[in-house]
Every structure is written in C-alpha cells, then in structure tokens.
Protein backbone atom coordinates (compact mmCIF):
# COMPACT_ATOMS: atom_id res chain seq x y z
CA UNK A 1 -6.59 -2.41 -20.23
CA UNK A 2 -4.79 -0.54 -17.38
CA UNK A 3 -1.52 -1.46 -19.14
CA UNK A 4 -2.63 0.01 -22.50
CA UNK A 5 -4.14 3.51 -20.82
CA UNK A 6 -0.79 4.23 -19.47
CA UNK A 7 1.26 3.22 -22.49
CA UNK A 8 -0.84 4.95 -24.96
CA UNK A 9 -0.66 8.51 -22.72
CA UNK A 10 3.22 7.67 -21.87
CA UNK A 11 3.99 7.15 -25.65
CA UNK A 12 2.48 10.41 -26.47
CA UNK A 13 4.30 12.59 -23.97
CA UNK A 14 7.48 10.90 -25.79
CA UNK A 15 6.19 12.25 -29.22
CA UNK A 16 5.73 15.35 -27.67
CA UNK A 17 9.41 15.44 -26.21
CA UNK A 18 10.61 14.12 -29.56
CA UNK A 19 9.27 16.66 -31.31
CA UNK A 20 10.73 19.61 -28.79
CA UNK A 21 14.50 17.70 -29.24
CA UNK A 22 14.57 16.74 -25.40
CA UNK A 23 17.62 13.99 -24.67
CA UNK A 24 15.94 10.52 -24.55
CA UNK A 25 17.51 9.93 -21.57
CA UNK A 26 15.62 12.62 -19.80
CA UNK A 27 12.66 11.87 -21.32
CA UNK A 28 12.20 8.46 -19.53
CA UNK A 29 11.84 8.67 -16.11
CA UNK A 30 9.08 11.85 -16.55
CA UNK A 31 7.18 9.06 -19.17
CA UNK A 32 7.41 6.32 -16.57
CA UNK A 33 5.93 8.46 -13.87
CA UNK A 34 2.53 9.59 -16.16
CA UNK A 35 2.80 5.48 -17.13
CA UNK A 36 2.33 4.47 -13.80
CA UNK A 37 -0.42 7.50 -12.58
CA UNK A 38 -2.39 6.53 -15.57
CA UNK A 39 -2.38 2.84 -14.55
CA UNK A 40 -3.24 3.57 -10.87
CA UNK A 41 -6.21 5.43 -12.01
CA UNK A 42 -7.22 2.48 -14.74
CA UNK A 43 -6.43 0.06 -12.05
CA UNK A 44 -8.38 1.40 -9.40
CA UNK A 45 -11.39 1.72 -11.76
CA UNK A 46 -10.71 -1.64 -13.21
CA UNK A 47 -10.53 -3.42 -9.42
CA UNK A 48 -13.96 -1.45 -8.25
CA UNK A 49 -15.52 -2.85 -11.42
CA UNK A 50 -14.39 -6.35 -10.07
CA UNK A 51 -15.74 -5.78 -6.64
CA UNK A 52 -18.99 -4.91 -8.59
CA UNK A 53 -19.09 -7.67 -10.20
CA UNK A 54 -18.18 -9.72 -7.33
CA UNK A 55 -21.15 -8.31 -5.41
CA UNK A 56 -23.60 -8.34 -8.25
CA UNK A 57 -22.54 -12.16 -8.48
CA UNK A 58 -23.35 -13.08 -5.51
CA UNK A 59 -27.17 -11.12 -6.15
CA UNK A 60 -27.16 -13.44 -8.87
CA UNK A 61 -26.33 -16.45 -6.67
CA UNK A 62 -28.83 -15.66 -3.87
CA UNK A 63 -31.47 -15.26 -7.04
CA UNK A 64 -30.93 -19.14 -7.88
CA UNK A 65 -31.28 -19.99 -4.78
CA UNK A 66 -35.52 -18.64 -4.75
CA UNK A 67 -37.33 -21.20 -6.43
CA UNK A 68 -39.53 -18.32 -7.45
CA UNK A 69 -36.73 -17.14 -9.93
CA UNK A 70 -37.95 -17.78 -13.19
CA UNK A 71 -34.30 -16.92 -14.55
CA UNK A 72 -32.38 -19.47 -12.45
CA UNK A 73 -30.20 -21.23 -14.49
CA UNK A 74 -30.08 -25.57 -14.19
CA UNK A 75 -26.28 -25.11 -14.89
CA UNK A 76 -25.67 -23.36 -11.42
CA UNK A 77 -25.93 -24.79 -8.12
CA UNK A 78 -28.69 -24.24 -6.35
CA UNK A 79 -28.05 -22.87 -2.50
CA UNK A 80 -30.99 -24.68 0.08
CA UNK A 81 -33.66 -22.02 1.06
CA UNK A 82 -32.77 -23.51 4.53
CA UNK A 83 -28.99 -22.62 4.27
CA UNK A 84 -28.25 -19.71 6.76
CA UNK A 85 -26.86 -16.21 5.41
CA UNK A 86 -23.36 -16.15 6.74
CA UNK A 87 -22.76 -12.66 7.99
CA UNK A 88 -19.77 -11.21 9.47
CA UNK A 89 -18.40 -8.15 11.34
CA UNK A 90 -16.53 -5.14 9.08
CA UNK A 91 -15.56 -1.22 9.45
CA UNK A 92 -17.59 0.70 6.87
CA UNK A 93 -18.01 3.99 6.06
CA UNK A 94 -20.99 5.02 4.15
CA UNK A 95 -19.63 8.18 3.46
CA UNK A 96 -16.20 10.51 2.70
CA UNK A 97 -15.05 12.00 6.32
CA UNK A 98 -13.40 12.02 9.54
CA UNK A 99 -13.41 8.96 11.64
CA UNK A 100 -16.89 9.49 12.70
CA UNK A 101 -18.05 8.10 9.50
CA UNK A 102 -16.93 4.66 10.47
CA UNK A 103 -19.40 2.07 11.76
CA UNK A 104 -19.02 -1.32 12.97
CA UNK A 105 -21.75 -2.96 10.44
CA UNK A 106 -22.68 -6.85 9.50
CA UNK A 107 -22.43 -7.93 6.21
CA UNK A 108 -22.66 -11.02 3.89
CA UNK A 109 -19.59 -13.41 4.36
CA UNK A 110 -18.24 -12.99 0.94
CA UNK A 111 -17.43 -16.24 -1.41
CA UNK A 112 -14.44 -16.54 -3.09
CA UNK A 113 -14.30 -16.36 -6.64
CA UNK A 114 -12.49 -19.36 -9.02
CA UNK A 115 -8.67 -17.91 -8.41
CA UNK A 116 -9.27 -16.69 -4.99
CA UNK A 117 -8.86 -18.10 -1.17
CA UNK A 118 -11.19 -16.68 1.70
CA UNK A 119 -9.64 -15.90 5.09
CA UNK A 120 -10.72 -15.71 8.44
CA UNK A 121 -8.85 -11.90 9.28
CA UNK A 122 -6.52 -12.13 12.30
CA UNK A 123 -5.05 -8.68 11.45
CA UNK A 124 -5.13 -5.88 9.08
CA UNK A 125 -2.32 -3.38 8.84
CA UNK A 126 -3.15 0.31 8.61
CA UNK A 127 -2.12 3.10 6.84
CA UNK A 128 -1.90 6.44 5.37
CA UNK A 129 -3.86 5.30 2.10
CA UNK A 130 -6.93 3.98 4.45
CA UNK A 131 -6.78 7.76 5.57
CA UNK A 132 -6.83 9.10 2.31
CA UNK A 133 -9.56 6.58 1.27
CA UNK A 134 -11.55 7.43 4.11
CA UNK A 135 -11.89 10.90 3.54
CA UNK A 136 -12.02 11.29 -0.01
CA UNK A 137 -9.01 13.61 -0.37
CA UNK A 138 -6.87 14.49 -2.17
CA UNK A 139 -10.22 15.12 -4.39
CA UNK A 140 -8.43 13.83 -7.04
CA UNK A 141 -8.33 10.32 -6.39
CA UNK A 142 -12.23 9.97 -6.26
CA UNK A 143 -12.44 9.41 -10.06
CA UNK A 144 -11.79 6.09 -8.86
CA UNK A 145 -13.07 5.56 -5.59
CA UNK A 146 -16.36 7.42 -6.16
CA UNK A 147 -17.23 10.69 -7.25
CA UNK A 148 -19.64 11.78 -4.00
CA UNK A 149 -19.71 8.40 -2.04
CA UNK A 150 -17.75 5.55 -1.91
CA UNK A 151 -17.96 2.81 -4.48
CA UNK A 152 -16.65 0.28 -1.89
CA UNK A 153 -17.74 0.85 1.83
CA UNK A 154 -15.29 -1.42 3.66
CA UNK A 155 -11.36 -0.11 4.13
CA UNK A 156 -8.84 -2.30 4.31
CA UNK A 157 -5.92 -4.15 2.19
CA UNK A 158 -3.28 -5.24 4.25
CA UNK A 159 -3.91 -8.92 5.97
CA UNK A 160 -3.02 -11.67 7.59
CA UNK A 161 -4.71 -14.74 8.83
CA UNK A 162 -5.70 -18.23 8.01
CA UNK A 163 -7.32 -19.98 4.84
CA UNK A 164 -10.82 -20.36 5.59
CA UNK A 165 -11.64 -21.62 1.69
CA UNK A 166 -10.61 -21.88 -1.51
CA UNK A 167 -11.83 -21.48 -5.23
CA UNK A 168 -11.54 -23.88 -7.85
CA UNK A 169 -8.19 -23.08 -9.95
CA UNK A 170 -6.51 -22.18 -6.05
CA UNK A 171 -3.29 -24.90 -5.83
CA UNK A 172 -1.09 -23.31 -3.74
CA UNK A 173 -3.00 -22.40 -0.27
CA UNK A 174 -5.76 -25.02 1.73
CA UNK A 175 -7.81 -24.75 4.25
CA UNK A 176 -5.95 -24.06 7.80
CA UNK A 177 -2.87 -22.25 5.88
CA UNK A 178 -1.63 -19.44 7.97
CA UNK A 179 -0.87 -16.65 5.24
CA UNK A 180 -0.40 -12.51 4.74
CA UNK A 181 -0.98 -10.66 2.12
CA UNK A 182 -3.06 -7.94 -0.05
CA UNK A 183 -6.37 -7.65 -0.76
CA UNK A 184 -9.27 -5.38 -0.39
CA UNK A 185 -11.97 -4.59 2.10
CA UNK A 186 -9.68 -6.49 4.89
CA UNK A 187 -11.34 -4.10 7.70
CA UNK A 188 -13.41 -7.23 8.60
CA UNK A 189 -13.98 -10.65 9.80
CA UNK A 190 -13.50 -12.15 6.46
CA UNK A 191 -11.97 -10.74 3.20
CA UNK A 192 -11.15 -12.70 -0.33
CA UNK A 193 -7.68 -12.34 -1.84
CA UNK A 194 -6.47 -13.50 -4.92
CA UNK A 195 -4.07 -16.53 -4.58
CA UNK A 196 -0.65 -14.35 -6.29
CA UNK A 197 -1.19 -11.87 -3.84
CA UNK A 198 -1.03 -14.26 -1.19
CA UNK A 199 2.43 -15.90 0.87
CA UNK A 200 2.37 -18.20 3.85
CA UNK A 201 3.13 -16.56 7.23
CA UNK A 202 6.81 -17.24 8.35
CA UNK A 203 6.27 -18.90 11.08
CA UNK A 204 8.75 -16.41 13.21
CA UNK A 205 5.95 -13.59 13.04
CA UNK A 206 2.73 -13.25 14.46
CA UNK A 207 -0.54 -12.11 12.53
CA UNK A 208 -0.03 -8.52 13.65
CA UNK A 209 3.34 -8.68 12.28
CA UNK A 210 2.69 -10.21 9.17
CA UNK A 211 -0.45 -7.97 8.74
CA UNK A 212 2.14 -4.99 8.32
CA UNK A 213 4.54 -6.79 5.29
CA UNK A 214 2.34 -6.48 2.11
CA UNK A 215 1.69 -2.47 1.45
CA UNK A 216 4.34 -0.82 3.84
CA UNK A 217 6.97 -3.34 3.10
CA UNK A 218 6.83 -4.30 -0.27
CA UNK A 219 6.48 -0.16 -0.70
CA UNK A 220 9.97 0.00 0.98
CA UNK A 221 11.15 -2.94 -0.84
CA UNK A 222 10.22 -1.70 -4.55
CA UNK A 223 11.40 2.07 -3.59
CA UNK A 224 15.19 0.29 -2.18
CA UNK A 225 16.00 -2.35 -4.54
CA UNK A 226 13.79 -1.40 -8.51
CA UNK A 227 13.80 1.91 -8.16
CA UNK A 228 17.28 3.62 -6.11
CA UNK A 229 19.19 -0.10 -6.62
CA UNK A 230 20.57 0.28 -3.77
CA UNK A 231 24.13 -1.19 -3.88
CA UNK A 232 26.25 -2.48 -0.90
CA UNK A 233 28.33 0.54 0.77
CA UNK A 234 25.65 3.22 -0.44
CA UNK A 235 24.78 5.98 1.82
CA UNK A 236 21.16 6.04 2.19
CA UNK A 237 19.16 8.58 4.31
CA UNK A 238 15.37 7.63 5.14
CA UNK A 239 13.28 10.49 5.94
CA UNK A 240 10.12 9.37 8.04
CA UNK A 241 11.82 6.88 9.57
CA UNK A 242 9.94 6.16 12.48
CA UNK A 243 6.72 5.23 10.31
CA UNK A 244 5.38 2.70 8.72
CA UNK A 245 6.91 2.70 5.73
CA UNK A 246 10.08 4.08 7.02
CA UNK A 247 10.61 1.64 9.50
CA UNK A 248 10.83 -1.10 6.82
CA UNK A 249 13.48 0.96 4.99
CA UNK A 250 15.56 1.18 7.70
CA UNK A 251 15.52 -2.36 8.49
CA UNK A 252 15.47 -3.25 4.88
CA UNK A 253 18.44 -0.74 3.23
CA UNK A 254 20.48 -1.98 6.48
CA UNK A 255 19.45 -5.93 4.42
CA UNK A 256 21.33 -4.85 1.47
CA UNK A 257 24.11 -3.46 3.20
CA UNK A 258 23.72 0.65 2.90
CA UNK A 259 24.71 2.69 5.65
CA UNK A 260 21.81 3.75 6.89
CA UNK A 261 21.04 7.45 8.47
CA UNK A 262 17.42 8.16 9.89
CA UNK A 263 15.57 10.84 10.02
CA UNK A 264 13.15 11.24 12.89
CA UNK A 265 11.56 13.52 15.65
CA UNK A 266 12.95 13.34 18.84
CA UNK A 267 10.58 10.81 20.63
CA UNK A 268 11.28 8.94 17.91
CA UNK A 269 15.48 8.72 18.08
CA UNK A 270 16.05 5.27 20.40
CA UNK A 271 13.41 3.63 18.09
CA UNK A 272 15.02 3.96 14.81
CA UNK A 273 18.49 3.41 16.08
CA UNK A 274 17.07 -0.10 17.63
CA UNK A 275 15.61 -0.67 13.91
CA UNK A 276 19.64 -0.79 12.99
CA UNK A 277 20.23 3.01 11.38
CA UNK A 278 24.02 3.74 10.93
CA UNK A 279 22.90 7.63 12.05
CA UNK A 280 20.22 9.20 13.37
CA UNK A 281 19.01 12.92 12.83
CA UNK A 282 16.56 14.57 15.45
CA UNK A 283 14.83 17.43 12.82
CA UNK A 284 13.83 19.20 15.50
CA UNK A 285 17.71 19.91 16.40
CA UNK A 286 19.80 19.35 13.56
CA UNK A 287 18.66 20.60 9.67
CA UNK A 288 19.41 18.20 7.08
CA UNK A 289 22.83 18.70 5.88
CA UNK A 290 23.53 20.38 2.70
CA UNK A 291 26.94 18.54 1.68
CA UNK A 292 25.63 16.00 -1.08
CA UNK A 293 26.76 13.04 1.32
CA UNK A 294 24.06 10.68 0.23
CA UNK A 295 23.56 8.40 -2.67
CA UNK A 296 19.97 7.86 -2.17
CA UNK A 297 17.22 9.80 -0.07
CA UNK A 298 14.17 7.93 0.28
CA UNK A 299 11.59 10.79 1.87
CA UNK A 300 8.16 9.27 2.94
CA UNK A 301 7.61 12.44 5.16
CA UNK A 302 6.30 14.31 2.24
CA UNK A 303 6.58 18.12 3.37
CA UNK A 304 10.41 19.32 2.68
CA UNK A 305 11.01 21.58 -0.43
CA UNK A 306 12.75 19.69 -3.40
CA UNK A 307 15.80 22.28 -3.41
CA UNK A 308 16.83 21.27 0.14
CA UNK A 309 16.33 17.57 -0.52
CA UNK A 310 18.42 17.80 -3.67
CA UNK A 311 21.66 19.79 -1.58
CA UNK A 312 21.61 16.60 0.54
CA UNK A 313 21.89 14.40 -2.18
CA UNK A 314 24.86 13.12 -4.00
CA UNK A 315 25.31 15.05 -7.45
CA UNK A 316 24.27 11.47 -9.26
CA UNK A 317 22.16 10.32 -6.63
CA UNK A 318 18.69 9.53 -6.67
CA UNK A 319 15.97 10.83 -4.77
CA UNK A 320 12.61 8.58 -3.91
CA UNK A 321 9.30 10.25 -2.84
CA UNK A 322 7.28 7.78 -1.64
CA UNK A 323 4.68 9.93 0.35
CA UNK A 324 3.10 13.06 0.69
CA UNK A 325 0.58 14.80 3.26
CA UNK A 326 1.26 18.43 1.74
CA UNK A 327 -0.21 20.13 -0.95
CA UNK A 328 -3.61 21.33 -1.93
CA UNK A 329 -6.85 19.43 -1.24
CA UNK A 330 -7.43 18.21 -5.24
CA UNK A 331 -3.98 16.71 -5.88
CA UNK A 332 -2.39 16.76 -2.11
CA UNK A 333 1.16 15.28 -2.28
CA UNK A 334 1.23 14.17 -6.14
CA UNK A 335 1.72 18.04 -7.10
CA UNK A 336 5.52 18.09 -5.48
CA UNK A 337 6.15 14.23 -6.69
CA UNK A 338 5.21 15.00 -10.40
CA UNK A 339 7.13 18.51 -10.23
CA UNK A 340 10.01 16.08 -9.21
CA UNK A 341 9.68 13.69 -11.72
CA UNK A 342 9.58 16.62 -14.48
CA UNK A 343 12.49 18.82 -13.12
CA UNK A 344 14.66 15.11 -13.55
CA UNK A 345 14.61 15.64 -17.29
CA UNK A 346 16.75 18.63 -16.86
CA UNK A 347 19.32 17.32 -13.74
CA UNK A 348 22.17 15.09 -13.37
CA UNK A 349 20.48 13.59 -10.25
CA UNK A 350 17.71 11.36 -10.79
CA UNK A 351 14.20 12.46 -8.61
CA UNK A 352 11.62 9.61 -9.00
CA UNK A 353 8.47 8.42 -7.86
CA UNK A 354 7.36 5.61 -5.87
CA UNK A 355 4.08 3.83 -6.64
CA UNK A 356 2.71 1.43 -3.59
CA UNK A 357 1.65 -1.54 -6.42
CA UNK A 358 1.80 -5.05 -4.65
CA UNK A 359 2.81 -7.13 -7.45
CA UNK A 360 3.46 -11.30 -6.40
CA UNK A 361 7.52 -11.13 -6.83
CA UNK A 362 8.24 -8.63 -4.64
CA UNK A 363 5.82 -10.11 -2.30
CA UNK A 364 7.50 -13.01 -2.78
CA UNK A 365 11.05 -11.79 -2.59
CA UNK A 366 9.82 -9.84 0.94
CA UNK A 367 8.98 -13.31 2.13
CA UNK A 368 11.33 -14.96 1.62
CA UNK A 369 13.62 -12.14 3.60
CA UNK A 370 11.42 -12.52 6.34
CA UNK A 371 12.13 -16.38 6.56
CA UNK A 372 15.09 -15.41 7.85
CA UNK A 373 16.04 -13.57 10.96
CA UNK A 374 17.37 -9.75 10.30
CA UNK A 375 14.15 -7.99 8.83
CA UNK A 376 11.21 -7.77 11.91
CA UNK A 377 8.25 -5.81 11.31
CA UNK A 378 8.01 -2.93 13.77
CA UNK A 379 4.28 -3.09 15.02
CA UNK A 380 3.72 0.20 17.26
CA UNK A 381 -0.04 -0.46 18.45
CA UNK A 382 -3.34 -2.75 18.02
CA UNK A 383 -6.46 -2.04 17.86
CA UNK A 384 -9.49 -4.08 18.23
CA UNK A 385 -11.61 -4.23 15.06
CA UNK A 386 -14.25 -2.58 17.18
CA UNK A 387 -11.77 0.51 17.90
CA UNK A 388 -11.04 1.10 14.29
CA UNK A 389 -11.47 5.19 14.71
CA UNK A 390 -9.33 5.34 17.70
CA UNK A 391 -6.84 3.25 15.40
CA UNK A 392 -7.14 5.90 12.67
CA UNK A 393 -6.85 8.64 14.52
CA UNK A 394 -3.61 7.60 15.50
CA UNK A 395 -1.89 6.87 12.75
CA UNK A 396 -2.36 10.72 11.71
CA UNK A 397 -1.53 11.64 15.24
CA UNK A 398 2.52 12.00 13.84
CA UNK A 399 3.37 9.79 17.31
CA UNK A 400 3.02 6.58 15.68
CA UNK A 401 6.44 4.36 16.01
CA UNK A 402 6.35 1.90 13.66
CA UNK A 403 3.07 0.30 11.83
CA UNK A 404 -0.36 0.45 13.33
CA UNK A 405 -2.78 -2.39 13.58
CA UNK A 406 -6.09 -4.05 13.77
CA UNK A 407 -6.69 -7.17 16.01
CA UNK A 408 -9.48 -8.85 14.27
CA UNK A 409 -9.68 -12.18 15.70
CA UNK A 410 -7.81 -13.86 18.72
C-alpha cells in the first residue's frame, strides 16, 4: 500500500511536468523525493497499524486464556491462569514534550509475532528522530505518530542484544544469537524485530557499538554509495561530522576511497581527524570555501543556506541533505530539503534528499563492512536505561562526539 501511495502521487507530478514541457531528466529526482515523503507517511501509518494490531493481539490472547471467555477459540492455545504476566522495564512518554515527559514504566513482555525474534535489549542507539518523536515536532509528522498523543508510547529503534525467542517462520536467528538491528519501541528491556531487519553482531563490537549501526549507519551508507555513488578519488566534504550520522560518513566515504574533508566545531577537530578525514574545517574559524572543489557534500547539520552549499560544490556534483533542525515548527527541516529537491530540476548539479529507510541489503552490506576491521562505530556516551532524559538531553546539547547510547542490560 505504501508503495502504491507514493507512486500514484509521484506519477501525477510527472503528468503535471509533462504537460508544462519540463526535460525528463529534471523531472526525476523532484518525483523521487514526493515518492519517498509519501511512502514515509504511508509507512509510518501502515507500521502503527501493525503495532495495533500487535497489541490488540495479545488482548485477544490474554482473553483465551479466562475460561470465562465465551469467545475463546479451541483452535488457539490456551495460556494457564497460573502462568505469570511477564513484565519488563521501558522509557515511555505518555505525552508530546521535553524530556520531562519520559517515565521509567513496566509493561507486558511483548511476544513475537510468526516472522519475528524477541530480544533481551543490551543497547539502544539514540538519535535525532527519538527527539523529534518525542516532542511531536515538526507538527507535521504527527499525521502519523498521533494527532494530540502518541499512538506508540515507547521510543526507540536502534538495537542490539541477544535472541531471547523466536516465531514460527524465523530460520535464520535462535535463541542465544548475539544480533543488532532495527525495530521499534527498543527503549526497553525487551523489543520484537522482524527477522530481515535483523544481522548477527560482529563479534569485534560490543552491544553499544553495534546498537549505533542500523539507523545512523545504514543512513550514511544509503546517502554515500545509492544516492552520491561515491567513486574512488572523489572529493567528499561531510558537514556534521562529529555526529552521529556524520561520524559514519567519515569513516565510511574514507571505505570507498574519497578524500574525505570534515566539517566540525572546534572541540570537535582531533575527533574527526582520528575518524580518518583527509581535512578538517573548524566553522567557527574558517567559512566553507566557495571554489566548487567538491564532488559530493553530504550536510547532516541542516542550517546553511542552499546558495552557499551549492558554491562549494563541484558544477556536476551532488549535494545530500540528510538532516535538518531549522525551519518552522509544522515542517522543520523538510521545507529547505524539498526546496532543494525542486530547484534540481532547473541546475546542472544534482541536490537530493536522503530518507533514513532501513531496508535488509544495506543492513546487510553494513555488516558485512563491519566484519572487517576499518569501519568502528564512534560511541560518544551511555546512558543507563534509567537515565534516558539525561541521555536525550544530550544528544541536542550540539557537544555530542560521535553516537549516543542506552545501556540496557549488563
């Protein structure tokens, strides 16, 4: 469904563009970008119906299990009244708003449906999105999260940890597998992920590490290698290097063999230059340079005008905005990404859009880099599960080197 929402409203902006005699050529990238916003939006609703159902399921379950339930079905197993309710420990927030809206709350283990594996949470990874989620803004996004409340209390979607259970159809994880991946509501004790959004841990990282790999790094991943293609030689300049995002481009883009300049405050200089950047540029003392000298400017700052990224750039270069923390409360950063993505139809340089989608090959392909010694995930801090505000509060702090995380279990 999410698939056909965005193909149906991409296919008539291309009508529309057809009709006005725009090149085809410019027409594409500006029909991707409303492609992939409209399947964010259908996905988001799409995955809150699941957790629905998910939750309503297990109602259902706990109705079987009262003998008193005339609608129990014979077909469904029937849980003991003497079994105990399995609760665990998770971060909620009943509410949109600051980090005092978090509480440390117990809630019902939950059970993992046919395709999925439980895990026991070591770490969770956290991140600009949990902000955003958190708060409710931009204002925009709650179409799918919830209108005046949350649909789903517990934050959360990067993990790591161990395989606790699995369902049914589940072949390639067992019990006592170490793995990291994505799912949702991984701000506790216990989360469910489905089994292609799932790798085993390399065994060279710990949980904290791995908990950092599956939104921050496939992000980087997707934004170097599908959408800039970075080639071997390329200059590439990350902006936001010192985050969590931008740390894995750094280490990454270095991977594919770009020369890599970072751009950073100056507390965070020696950190990015240890993360293996070719070049590093202090803002605060040195202006971006206006000679065209790179081939691909990935900017996951979010807050520099799109005239004085574009004199940096190469005159066939492309330009990736992968974040955004400016803009008005109702669309935030997505105003200045989709003002991009239009003013491309008209340029010889290519500005595009990143979309943070954790899809199984790139998770994959991230893996299997990590096997291998050259990519390390740069963890800055942890946080007990317990200290979830402080945790969140720093990560908008701007002093944050590297990724931010949550010790769940030891």
């Amino acid at each position: 469904m999410e698939y056909i929402v965005g193909i149906t409203l991409a296919l008539i902006f291309c009508g529309a563009a057809a009709g006005l005699g725009m090149d085809r050529d410019r027409v594409f990238y500006p029909a991707v970008a409303i492609a992939v916003t409209s399947y964010y939006l259908a996905f988001a609703v799409a995955d809150g119906r699941h957790e629905l159902r998910r939750d309503r399921g297990g109602a259902r379950g706990r109705a079987h299990a009262d003998p008193r339930s005339r609608r129990a079905s014979s077909a469904e197993p029937r849980i003991p009244m003497s079994a105990p309710v399995m609760l665990m420990k998770a971060v909620v927030r009943p509410e949109y708003g600051d980090t005092g809206v978090l509480r440390i709350k117990r809630l019902e283990r939950p059970v993992p449906q046919k395709d999925e594996v439980l895990i026991r949470v070591m770490a969770a990874g956290l991140d600009r999105g949990q902000w955003h989620l958190m708060t409710g803004r931009p204002y925009a996004m709650r179409l799918a999260t919830g209108l005046t409340q949350p649909k789903q209390q517990v934050l959360g979607m990067d993990v790591s940890g161990v395989v606790e259970a699995v369902g049914a159809e589940v072949t390639r994880f067992k019990i006592g597998d170490a793995v990291f991946g994505a799912s949702s509501r991984t701000f506790a004790e216990f989360t469910c992920a489905r089994e292609d959004q799932l790798c085993a841990k390399p065994e060279r990282l710990s949980f904290e590490q791995a908990a950092t790999a599956a939104i921050s790094g496939v992000t980087a991943l997707i934004g170097l290698r599908d959408v800039a293609k970075v080639k071997p030689g390329q200059s590439v300049c990350v902006i936001g290097a010192g985050g969590g995002v931008g740390s894995w481009a750094v280490q990454l883009a270095r991977h594919f063999g770009a020369h890599v300049t970072a751009v950073c405050s100056t507390s965070k200089v020696e950190f990015v230059r240890a993360l293996g950047a070719t070049s590093v540029i202090d803002y605060t003392k040195v202006p971006l340079p206006t000679d065209g000298r790179f081939d691909v400017i990935l900017d996951f700052a979010g807050n520099r005008p799109l005239s004085v990224l574009r004199k940096a750039l190469a005159p066939q270069g492309t330009l990736v905005l992968g974040g955004g923390e400016d803009g008005d409360r109702f669309v935030g950063g997505m105003g200045r990404t989709l003002r991009a993505v239009l003013w491309s139809m008209f340029l010889k340089q290519r500005l595009a859009m990143l979309a943070g989608f954790v899809k199984p090959e790139p998770l994959q392909a991230l893996a299997h880099i990590l096997d291998q010694p050259g990519v390390t995930p740069a963890v800055g801090r942890t946080f007990p599960l317990e200290e979830a505000a402080d945790g969140m509060r720093a990560l908008v702090s701007n002093r944050v080197l590297g990724k931010l995380v949550l010790r769940v279990a030891t």
